[in-house]
C-alpha atoms as a PDB file:
ATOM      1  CA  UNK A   1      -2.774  -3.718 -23.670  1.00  0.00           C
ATOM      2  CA  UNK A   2      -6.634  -4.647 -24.328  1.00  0.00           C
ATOM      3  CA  UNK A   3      -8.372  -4.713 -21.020  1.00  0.00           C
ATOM      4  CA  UNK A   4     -10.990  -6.856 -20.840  1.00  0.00           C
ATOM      5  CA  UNK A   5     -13.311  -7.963 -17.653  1.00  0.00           C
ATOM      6  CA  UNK A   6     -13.051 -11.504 -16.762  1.00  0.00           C
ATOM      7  CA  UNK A   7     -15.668 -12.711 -14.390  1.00  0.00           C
ATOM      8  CA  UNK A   8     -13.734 -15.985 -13.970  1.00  0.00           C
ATOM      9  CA  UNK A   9     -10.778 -14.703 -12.825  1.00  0.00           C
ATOM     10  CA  UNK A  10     -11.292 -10.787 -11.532  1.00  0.00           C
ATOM     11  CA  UNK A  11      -7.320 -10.100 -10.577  1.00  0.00           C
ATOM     12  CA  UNK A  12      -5.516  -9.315 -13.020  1.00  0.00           C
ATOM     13  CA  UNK A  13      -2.059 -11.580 -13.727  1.00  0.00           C
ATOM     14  CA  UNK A  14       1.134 -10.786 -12.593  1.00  0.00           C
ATOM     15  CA  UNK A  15       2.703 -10.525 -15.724  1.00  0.00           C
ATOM     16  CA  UNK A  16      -0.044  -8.252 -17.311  1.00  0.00           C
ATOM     17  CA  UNK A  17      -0.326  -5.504 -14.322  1.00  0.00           C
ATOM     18  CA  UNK A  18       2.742  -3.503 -14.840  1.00  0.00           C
ATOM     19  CA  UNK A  19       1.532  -3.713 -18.476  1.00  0.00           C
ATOM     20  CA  UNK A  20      -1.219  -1.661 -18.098  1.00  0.00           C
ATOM     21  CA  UNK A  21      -1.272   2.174 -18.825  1.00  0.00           C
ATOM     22  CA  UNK A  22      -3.246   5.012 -18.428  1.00  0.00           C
ATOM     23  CA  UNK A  23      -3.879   4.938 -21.820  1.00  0.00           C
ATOM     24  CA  UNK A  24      -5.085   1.513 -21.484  1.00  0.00           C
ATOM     25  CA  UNK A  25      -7.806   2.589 -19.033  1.00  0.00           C
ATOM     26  CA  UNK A  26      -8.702   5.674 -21.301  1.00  0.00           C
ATOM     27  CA  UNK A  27      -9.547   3.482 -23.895  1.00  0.00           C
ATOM     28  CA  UNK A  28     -10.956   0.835 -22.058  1.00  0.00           C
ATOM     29  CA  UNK A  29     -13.651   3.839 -20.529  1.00  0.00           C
ATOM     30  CA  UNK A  30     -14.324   5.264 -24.578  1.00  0.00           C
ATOM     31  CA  UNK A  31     -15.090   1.592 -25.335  1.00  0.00           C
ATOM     32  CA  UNK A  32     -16.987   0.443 -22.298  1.00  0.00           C
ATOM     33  CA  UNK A  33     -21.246  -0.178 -20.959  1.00  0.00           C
ATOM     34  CA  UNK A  34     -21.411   1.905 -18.202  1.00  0.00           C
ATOM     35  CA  UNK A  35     -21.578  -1.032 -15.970  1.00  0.00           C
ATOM     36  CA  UNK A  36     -18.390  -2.876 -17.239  1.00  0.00           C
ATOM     37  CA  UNK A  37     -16.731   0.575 -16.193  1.00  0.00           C
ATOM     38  CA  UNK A  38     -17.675   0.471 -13.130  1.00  0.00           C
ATOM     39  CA  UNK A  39     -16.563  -3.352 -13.015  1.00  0.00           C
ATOM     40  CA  UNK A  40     -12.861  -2.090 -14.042  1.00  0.00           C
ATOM     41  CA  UNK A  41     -12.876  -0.276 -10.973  1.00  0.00           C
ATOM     42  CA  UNK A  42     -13.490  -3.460  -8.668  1.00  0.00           C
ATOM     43  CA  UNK A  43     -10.826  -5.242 -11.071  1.00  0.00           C
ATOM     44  CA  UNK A  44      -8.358  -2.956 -10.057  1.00  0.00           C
ATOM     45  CA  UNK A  45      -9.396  -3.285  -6.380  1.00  0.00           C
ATOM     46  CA  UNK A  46      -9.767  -6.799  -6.196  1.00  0.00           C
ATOM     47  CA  UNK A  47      -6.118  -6.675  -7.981  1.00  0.00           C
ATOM     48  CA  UNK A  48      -4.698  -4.337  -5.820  1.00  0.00           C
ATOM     49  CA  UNK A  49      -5.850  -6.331  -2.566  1.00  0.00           C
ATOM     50  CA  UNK A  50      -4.575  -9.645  -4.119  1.00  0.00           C
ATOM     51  CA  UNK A  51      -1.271  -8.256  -4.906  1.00  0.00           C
ATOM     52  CA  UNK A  52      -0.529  -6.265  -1.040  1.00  0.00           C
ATOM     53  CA  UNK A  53      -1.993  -9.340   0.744  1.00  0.00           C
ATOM     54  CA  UNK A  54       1.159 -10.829  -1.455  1.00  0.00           C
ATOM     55  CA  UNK A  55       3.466  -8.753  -0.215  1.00  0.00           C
ATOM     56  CA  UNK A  56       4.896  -7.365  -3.720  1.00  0.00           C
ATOM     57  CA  UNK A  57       4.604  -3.874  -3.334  1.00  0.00           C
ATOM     58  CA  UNK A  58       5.592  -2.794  -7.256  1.00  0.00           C
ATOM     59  CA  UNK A  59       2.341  -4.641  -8.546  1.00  0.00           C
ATOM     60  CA  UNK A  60       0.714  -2.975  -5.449  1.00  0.00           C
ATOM     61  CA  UNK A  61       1.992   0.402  -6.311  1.00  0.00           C
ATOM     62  CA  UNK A  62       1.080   0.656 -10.130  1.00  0.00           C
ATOM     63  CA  UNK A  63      -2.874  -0.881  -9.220  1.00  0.00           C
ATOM     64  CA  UNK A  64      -3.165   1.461  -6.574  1.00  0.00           C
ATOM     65  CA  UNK A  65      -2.078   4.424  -9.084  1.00  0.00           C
ATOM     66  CA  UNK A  66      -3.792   3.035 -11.696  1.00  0.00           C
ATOM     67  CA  UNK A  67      -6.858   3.293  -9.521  1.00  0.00           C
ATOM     68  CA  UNK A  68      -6.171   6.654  -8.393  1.00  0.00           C
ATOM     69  CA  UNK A  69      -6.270   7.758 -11.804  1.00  0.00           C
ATOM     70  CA  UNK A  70      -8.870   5.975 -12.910  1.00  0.00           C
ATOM     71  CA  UNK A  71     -11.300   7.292  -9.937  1.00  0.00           C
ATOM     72  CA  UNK A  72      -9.841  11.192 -10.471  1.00  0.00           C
ATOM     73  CA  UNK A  73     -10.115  10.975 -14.377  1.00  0.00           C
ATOM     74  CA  UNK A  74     -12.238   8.907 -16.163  1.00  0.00           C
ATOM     75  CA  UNK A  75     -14.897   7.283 -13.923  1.00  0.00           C
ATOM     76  CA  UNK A  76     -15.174  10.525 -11.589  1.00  0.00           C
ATOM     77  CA  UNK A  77     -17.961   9.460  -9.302  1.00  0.00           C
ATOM     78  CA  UNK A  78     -19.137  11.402  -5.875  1.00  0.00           C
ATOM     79  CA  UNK A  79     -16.288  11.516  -3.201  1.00  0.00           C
ATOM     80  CA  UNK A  80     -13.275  11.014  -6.455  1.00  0.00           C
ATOM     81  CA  UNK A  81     -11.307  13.151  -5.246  1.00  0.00           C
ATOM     82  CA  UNK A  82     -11.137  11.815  -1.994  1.00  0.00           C
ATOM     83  CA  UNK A  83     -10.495   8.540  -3.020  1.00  0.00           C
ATOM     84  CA  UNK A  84      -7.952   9.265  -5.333  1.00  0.00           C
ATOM     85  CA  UNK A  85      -6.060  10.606  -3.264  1.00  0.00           C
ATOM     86  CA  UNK A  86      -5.962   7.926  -0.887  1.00  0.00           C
ATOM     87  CA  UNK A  87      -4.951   5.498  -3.746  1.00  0.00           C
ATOM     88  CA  UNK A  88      -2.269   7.920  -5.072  1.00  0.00           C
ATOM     89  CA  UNK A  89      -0.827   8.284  -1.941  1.00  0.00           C
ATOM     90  CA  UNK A  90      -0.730   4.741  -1.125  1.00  0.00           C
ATOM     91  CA  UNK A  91       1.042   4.141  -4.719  1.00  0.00           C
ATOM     92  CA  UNK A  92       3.404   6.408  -3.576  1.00  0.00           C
ATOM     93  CA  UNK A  93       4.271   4.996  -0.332  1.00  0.00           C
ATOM     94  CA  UNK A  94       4.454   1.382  -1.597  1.00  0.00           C
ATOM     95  CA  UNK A  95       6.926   2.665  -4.539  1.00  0.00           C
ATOM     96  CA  UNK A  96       7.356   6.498  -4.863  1.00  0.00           C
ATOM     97  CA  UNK A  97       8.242   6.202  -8.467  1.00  0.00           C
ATOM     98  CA  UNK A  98       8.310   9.373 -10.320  1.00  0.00           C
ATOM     99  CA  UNK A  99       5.725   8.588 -12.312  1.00  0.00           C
ATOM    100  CA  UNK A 100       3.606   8.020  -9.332  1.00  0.00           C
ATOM    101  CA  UNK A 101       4.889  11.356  -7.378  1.00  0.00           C
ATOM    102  CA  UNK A 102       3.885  13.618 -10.379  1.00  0.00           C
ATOM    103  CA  UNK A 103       0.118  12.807 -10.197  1.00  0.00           C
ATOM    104  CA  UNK A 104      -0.353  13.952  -6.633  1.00  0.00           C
ATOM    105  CA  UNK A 105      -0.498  17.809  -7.069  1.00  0.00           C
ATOM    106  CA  UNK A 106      -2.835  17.226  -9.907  1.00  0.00           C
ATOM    107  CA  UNK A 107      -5.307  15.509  -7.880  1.00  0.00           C
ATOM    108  CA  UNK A 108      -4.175  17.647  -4.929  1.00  0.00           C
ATOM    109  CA  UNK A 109      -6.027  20.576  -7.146  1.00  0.00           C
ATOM    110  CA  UNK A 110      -9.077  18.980  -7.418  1.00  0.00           C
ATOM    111  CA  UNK A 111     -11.396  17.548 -10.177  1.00  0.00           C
END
């Protein structure tokens, strides 16, 4: 999936969010300014936000992973780890997919 920024409309739709991969945000990161980078990172807040305050916890779960592993990978700024962690452990509690489970004793080590 192509990420793009959309100051119009800065969640990202329902149908599109369980879409999005890793990969996605890798290349999204190689392509990006250095601002629009950081702008993913609100994207995936302001998502993540829309989608608890909507009670549907599976869209909740993959933007609050995705933004774990977007803070502990690519982006990395000061406090990363801590932050990731918070998100990946919030993933995990809203839907402890395996997928989600496996990333926490990578980040548990540390960037």
């Amino acid at each position: 999936m192509k990420l793009q920024i959309n100051w119009g409309e800065p969640v990202i739709r329902r149908e599109d969010v369980l879409e999005i991969s890793i990969g996605d945000l890798n290349d999204f990161y190689a392509a990006a300014s250095e601002v629009d980078q950081l702008n993913l990172f609100f994207i995936l807040l302001t998502s993540l936000r829309r989608y608890l305050d909507l009670g549907d916890r599976e869209r909740a779960a993959h933007l609050s992973f995705l933004a774990a592993y977007y803070l502990f990978t690519p982006l990395t700024p000061p406090g990363s780890w801590e932050l990731s962690m918070h998100y990946i452990r919030q993933a995990v509690a809203l839907n402890p997919r395996e997928e989600y489970r496996e990333w926490v004793p990578l980040m548990e080590a540390g960037n």
